[in-house]
Protein backbone atom coordinates (compact mmCIF):
# COMPACT_ATOMS: atom_id res chain seq x y z
CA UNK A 1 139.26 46.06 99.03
CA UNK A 2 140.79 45.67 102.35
CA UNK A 3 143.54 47.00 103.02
CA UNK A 4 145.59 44.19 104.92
CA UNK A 5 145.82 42.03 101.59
CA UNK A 6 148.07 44.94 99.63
CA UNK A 7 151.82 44.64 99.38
CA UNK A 8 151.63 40.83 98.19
CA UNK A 9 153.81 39.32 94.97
CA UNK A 10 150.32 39.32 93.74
CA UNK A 11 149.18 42.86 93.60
CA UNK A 12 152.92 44.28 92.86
CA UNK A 13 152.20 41.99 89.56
CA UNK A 14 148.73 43.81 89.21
CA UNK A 15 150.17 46.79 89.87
CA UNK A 16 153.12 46.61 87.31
CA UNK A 17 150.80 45.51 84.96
CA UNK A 18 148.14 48.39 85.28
CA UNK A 19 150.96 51.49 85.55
CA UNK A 20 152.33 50.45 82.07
CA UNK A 21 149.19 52.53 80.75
CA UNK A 22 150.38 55.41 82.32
CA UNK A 23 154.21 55.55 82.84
CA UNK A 24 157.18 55.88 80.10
CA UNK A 25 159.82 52.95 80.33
CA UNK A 26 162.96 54.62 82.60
CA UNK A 27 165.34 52.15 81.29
CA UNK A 28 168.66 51.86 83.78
CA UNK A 29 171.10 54.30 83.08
CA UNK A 30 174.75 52.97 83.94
CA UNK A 31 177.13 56.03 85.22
CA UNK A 32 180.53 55.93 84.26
CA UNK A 33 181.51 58.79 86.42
CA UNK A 34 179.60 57.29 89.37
CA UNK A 35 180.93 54.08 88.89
CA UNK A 36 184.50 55.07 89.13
CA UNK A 37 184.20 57.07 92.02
CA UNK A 38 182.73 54.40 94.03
CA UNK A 39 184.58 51.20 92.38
CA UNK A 40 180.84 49.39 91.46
CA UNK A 41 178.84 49.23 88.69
CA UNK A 42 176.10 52.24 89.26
CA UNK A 43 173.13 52.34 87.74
CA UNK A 44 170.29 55.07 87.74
CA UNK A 45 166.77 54.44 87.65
CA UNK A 46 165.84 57.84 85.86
CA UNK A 47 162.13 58.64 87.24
CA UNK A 48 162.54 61.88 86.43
CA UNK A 49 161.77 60.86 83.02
CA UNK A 50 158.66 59.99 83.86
CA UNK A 51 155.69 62.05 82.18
CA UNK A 52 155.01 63.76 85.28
CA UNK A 53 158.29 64.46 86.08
CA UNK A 54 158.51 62.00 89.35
CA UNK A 55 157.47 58.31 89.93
CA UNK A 56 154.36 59.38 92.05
CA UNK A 57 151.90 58.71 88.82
CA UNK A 58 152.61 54.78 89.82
CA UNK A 59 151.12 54.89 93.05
CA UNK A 60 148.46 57.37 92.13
CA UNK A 61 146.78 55.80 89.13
CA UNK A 62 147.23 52.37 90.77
CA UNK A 63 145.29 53.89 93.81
CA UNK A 64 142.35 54.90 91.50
CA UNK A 65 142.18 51.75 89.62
CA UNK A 66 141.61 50.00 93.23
CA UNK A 67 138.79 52.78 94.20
CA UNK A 68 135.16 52.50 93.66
CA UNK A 69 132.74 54.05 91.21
CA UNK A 70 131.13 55.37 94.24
CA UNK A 71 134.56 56.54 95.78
CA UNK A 72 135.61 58.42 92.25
CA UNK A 73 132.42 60.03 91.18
CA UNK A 74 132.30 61.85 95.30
CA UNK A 75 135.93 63.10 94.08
CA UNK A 76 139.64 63.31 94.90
CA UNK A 77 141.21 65.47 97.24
CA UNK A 78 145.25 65.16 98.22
CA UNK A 79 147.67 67.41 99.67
CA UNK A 80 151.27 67.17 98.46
CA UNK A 81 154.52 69.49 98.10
CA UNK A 82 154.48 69.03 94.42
CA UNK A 83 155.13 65.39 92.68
CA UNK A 84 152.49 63.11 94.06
CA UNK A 85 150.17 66.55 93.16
CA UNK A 86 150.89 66.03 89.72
CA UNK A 87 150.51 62.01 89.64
CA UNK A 88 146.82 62.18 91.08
CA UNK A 89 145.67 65.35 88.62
CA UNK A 90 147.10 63.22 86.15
CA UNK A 91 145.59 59.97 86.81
CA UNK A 92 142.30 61.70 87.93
CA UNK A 93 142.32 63.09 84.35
CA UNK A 94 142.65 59.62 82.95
CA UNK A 95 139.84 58.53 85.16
CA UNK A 96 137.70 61.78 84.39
CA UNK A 97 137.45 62.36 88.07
CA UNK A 98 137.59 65.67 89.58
CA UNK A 99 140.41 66.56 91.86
CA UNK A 100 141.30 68.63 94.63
CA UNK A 101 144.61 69.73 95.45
CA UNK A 102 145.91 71.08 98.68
CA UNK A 103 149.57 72.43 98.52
CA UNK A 104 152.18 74.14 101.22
CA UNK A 105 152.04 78.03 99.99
CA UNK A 106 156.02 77.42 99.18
CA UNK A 107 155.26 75.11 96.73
CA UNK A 108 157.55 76.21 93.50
CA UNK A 109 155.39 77.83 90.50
CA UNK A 110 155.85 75.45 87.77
CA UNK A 111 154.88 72.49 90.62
CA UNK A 112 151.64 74.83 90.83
CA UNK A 113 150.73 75.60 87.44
CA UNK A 114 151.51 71.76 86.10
CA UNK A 115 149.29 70.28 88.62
CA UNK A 116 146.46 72.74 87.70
CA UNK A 117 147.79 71.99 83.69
CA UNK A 118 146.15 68.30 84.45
CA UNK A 119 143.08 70.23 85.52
CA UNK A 120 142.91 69.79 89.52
CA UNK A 121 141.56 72.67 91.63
CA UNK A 122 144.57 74.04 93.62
CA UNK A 123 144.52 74.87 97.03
CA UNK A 124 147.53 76.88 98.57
CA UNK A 125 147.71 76.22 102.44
CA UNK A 126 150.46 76.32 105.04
CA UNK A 127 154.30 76.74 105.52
CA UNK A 128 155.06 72.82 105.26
CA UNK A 129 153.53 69.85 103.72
CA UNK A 130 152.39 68.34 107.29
CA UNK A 131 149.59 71.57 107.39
CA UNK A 132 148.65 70.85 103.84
CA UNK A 133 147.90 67.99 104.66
CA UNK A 134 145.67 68.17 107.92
CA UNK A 135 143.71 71.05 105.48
CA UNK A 136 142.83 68.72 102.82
CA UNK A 137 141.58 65.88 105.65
CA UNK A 138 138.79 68.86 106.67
CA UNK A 139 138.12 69.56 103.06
CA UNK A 140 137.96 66.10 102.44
CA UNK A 141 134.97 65.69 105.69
CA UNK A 142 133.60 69.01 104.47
CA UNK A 143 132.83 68.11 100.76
CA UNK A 144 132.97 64.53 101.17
CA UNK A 145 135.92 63.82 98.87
CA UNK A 146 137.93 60.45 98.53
CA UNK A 147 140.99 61.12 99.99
CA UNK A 148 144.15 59.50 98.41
CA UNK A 149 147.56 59.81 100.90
CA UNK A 150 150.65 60.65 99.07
CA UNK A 151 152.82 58.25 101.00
CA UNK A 152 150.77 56.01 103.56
CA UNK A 153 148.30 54.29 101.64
CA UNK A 154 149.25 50.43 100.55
CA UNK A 155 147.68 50.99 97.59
CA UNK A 156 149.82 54.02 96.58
CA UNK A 157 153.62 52.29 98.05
CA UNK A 158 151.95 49.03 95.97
CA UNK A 159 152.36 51.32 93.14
CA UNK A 160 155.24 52.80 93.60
CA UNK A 161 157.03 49.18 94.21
CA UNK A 162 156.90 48.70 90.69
CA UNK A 163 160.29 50.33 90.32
CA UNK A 164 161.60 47.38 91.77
CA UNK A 165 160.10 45.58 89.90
CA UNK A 166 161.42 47.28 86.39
CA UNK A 167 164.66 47.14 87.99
CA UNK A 168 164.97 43.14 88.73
CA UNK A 169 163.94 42.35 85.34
CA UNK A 170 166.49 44.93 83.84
CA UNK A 171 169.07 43.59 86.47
CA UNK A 172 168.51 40.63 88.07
CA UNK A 173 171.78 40.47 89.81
CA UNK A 174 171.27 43.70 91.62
CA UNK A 175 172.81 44.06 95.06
CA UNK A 176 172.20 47.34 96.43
CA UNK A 177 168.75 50.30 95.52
CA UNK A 178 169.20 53.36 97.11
CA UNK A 179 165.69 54.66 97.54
CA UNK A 180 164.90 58.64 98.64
CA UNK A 181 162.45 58.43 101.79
CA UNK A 182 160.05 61.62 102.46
CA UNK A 183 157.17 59.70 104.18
CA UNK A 184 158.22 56.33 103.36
CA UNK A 185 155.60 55.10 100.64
CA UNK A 186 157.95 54.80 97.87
CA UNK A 187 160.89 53.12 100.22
CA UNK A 188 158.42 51.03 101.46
CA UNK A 189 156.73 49.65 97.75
CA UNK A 190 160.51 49.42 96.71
CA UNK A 191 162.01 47.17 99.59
CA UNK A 192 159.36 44.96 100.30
CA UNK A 193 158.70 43.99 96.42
CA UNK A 194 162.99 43.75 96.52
CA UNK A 195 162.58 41.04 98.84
CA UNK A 196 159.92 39.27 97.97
CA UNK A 197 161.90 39.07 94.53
CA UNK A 198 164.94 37.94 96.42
CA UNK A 199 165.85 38.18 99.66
CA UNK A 200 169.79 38.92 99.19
CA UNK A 201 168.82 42.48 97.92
CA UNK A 202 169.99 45.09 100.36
CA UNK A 203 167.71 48.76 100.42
CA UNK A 204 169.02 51.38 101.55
CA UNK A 205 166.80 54.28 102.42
CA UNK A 206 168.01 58.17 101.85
CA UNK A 207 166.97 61.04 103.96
CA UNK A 208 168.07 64.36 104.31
CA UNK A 209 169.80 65.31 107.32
CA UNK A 210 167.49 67.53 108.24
CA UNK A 211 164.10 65.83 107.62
CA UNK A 212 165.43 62.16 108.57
CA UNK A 213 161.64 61.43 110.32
CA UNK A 214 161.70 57.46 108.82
CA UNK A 215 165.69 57.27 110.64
CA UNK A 216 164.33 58.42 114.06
CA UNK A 217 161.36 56.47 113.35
CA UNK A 218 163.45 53.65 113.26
CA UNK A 219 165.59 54.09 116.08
CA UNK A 220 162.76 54.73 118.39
CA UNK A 221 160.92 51.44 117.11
CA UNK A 222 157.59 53.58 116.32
CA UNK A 223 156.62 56.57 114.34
CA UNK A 224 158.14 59.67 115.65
CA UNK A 225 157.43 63.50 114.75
CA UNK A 226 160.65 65.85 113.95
CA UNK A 227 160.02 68.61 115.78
CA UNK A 228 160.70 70.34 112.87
CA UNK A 229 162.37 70.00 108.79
CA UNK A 230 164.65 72.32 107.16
CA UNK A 231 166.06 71.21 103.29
CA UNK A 232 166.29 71.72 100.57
CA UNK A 233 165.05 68.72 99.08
CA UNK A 234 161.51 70.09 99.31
CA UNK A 235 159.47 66.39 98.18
CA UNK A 236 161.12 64.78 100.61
CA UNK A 237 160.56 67.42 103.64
CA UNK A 238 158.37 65.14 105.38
CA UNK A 239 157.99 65.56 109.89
CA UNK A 240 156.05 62.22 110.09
CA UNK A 241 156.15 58.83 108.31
CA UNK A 242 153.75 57.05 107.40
CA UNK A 243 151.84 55.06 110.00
CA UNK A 244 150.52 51.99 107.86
CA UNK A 245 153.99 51.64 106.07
CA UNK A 246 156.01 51.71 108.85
CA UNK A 247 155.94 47.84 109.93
CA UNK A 248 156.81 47.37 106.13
CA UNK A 249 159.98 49.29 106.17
CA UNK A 250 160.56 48.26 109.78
CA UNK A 251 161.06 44.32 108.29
CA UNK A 252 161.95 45.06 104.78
CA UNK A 253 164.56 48.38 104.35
CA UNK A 254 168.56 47.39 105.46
CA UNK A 255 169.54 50.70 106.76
CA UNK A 256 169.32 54.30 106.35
CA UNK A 257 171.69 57.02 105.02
CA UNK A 258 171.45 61.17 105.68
CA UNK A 259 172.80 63.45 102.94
CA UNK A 260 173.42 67.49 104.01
CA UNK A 261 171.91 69.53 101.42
CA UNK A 262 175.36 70.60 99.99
CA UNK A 263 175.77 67.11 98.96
CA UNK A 264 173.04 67.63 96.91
CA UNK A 265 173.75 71.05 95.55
CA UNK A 266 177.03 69.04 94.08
CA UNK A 267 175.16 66.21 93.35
CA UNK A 268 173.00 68.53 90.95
CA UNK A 269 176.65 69.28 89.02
CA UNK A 270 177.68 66.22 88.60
CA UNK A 271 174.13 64.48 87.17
CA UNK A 272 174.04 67.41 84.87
CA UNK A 273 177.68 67.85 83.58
CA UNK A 274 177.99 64.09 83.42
CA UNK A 275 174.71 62.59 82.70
CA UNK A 276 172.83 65.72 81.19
CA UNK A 277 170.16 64.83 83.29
CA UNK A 278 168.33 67.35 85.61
CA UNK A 279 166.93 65.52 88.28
CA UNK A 280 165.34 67.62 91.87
CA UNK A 281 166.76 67.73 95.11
CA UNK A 282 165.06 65.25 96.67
CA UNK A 283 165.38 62.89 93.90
CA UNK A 284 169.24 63.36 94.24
CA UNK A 285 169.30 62.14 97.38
CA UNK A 286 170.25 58.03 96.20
CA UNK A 287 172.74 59.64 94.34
CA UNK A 288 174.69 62.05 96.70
CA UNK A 289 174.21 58.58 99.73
CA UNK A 290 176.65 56.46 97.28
CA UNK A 291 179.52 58.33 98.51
CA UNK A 292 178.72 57.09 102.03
CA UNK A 293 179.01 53.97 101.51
CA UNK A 294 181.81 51.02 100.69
CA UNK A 295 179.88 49.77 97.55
CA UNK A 296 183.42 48.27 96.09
CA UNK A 297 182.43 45.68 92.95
CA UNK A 298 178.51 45.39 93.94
CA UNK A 299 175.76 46.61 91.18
CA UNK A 300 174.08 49.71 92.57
CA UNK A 301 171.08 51.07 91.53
CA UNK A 302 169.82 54.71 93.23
CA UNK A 303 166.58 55.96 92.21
CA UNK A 304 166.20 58.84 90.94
CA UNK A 305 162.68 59.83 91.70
CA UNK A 306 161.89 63.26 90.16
CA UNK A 307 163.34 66.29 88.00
CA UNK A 308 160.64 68.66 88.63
CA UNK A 309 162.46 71.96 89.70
CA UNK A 310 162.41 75.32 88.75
CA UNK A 311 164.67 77.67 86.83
CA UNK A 312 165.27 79.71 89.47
CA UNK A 313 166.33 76.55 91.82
CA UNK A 314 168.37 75.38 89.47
CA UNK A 315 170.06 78.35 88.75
CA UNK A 316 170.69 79.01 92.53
CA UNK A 317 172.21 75.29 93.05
CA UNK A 318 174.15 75.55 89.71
CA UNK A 319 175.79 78.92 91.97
CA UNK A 320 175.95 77.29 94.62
CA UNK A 321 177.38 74.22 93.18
CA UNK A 322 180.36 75.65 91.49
CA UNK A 323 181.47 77.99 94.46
CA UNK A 324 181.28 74.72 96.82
CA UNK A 325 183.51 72.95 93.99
CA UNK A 326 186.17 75.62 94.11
CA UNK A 327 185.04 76.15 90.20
CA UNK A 328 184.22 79.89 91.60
CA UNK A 329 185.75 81.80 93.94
CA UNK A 330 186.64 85.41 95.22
CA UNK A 331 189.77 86.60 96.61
CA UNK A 332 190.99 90.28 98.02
CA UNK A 333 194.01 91.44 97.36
CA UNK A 334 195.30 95.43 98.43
CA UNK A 335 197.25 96.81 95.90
CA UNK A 336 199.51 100.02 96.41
CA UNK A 337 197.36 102.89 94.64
CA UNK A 338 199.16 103.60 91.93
CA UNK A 339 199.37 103.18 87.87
CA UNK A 340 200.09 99.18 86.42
CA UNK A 341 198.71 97.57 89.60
CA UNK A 342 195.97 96.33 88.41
CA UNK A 343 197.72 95.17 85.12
CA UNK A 344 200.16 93.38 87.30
CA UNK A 345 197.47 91.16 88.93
CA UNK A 346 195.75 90.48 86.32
CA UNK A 347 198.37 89.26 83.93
CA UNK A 348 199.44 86.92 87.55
CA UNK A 349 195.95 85.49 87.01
CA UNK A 350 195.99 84.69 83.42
CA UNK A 351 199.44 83.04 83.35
CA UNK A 352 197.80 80.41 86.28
CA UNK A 353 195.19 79.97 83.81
CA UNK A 354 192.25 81.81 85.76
CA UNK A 355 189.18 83.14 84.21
CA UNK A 356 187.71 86.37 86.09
CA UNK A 357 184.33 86.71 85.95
CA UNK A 358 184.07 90.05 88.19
CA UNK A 359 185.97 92.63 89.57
CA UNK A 360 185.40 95.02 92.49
CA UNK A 361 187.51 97.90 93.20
CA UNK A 362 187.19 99.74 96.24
CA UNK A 363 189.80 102.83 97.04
CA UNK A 364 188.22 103.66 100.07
CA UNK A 365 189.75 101.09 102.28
CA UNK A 366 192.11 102.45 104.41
CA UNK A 367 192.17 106.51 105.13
CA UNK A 368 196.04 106.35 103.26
CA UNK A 369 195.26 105.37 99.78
CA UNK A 370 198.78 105.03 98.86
CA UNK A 371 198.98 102.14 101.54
CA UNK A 372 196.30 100.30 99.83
CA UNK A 373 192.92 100.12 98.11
CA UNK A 374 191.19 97.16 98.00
CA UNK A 375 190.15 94.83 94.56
CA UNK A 376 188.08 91.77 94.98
CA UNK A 377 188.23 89.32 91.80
CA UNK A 378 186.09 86.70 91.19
CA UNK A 379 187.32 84.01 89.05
CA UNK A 380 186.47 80.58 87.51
CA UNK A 381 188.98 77.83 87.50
CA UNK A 382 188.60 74.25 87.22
CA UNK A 383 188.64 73.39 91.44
CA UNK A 384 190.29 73.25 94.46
CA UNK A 385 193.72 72.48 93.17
CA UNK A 386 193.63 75.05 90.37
CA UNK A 387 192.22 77.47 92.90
CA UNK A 388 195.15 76.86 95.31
CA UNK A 389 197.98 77.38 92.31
CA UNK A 390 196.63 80.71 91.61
CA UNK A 391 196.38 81.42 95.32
CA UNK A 392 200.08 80.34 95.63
CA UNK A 393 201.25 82.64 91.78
CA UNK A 394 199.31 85.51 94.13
CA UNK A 395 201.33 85.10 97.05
CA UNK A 396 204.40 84.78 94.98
CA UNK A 397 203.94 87.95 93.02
CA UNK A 398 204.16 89.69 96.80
CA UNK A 399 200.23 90.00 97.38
CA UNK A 400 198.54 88.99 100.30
CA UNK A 401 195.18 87.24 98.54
CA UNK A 402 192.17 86.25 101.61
CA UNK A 403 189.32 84.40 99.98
CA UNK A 404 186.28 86.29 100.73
CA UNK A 405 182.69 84.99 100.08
CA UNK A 406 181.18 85.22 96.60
CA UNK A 407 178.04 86.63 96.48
CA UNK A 408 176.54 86.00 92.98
């Protein structure tokens, strides 16, 4: 099938109809928190939902519906940091076709051991996703596998423009999507389906400051290489978008946004304390961009495009979360060494309603330990203002209390 006919009204109908097989139904989820923050009506499109954890099964099992017997039976071979991985195992297992894998070594564990759970031959290679994927391109000439691109492929951003789609049917009056970008493929799908729908839609892509390839792209009018990506938001760590997409978000997307990865680490607090949802990194991207913009009484919808993290990520950003939301935090105080000090903070504390968590005391601070030893307490309380009032009971009770950093 040539390639030049993809990305019609036509084929995103084809598509939508042929990823029903394989997806759940992520149903809009309106946020009451979000909403009030930003004065619109904000909507999530939960993809991390989906049964592989991430949209990518769309444009993967759309892409192997569209390949030939011939094409299938020689074998697939990807390379992917983790979600698009797990959509081609997964459709190749629907298809019975064999599958190849080729992942960055940094690739989280359970990212790993699902895609080989679908029954794809993994293949650990390089630092970043970029050397994955000129690995699997000589694999792919060596052994004569059908190689399916995670991002620019029309086939696979046909796929993935089903989510807009879903979300015109659901809400036809949309204004705004906030889409996450990595390569482009799923920004892409998204805005040109959007505007082929209707043409008053705005996109708005979402990259991470520090991987914002498709923004640079843009500016330059052609597809430019980051010298090199550092974030967090690991699927969407992407140096290069994608070549054949580009023209497609070039005409279709309305702007871009960049989110630092401490958004994100907060952005990982509020989805799960208000929408007990965990959702990845990159996938919070959408979310953390509403901030940034002046969305006053439009209806929003950010896509949410995966939830496949780790334990030991999540437990790291949960940390990290809660000591950038004032929620923890450490102070020093010297106390004279001598009896009912340490009583005498501590009862300070609990009348300004703090919770400590830790304490540290060090008597080897200064040589004259009746000057001063040292205790460090780290406390919960519920943010910055409640931090600052037990900062302030601190001072009053005569102590000098610095705020150190909290090392969990």
């Amino acid at each position: 099938m040539g390639e030049e006919k993809m990305l019609t009204l036509e084929k995103f109908e084809e598509a939508s109809e042929v990823v029903r097989s394989v997806t759940q139904e992520t149903k809009l989820v309106y946020s009451e928190y979000f909403s009030e923050m930003t004065g619109a009506k904000i909507y999530f499109k939960p993809e991390n939902m989906q049964f592989t954890g991430a949209y990518k099964v769309r444009g993967a099992y759309y892409k192997m519906t569209t390949l030939t017997d011939e094409e299938r039976q020689k074998g697939v071979i990807t390379a992917s940091a983790g979600n698009h991985a797990q959509g081609v195992a997964y459709a190749a297992k629907r298809y019975g076709v064999k599958a190849t894998i080729v992942m960055p070594t940094t690739t989280p564990l359970i990212k790993v051991n699902r895609t080989k759970g679908y029954g794809a031959e993994v293949v650990l290679y390089g630092d970043v996703y970029d050397e994955a994927c000129a690995k699997a391109y000589e694999l792919a000439e060596q052994y004569g596998y059908t190689f399916v691109h995670p991002f620019d492929d029309l086939a696979v951003a046909t796929g993935q423009g089903t989510i807009a789609m879903e979300i015109v049917k659901e809400l036809p009056l949309v204004d705004y999507i906030f889409v996450p970008i990595g390569g482009g493929g799923l920004a892409a799908g998204v805005s040109t389906l959007a505007k082929l729908l209707n043409p008053k839609i705005k996109v708005i892509g979402v990259e991470p400051a520090n991987a914002n390839c498709m923004q640079k792209s843009l500016e330059n009018g052609k597809v430019t290489t980051l010298p090199s990506v550092s974030t967090i938001a690991d699927g969407t760590a992407v140096k290069t978008p994608g070549e054949k997409i580009f023209p497609y978000v070039q005409q279709n997307l309305d702007g871009i946004v960049t989110v630092e990865d401490a958004e994100l680490v907060v952005a990982f607090l509020d989805m799960v304390e208000n929408h007990k949802m965990i959702v990845e990194n990159s996938g919070l991207l959408a979310a953390a961009a509403l901030r940034h913009m002046d969305l006053k009484g439009k209806k929003v919808v950010a896509i949410l495009s995966g939830g496949n993290m780790d334990v030991i990520t999540m437990s790291s950003v949960v940390q990290q979360g809660l000591i950038l939301r004032d929620r923890i935090f450490t102070v020093s105080v010297l106390l004279p060494d001598k009896p009912g000090e340490l009583y005498r903070v501590s009862g300070i504390v609990a009348k300004a309603n703090g919770n400590v968590i830790r304490l540290a005391h060090n008597q080897f601070v200064s040589i004259n330990r009746n000057a001063a030893v040292e205790l460090r307490i780290t406390m919960e309380a519920f943010g910055t203002q409640h931090k600052n009032e037990i900062l302030a009971a601190l001072e009053e009770g005569g102590y000098a209390p610095q705020v150190v950093r909290t090392d969990m």
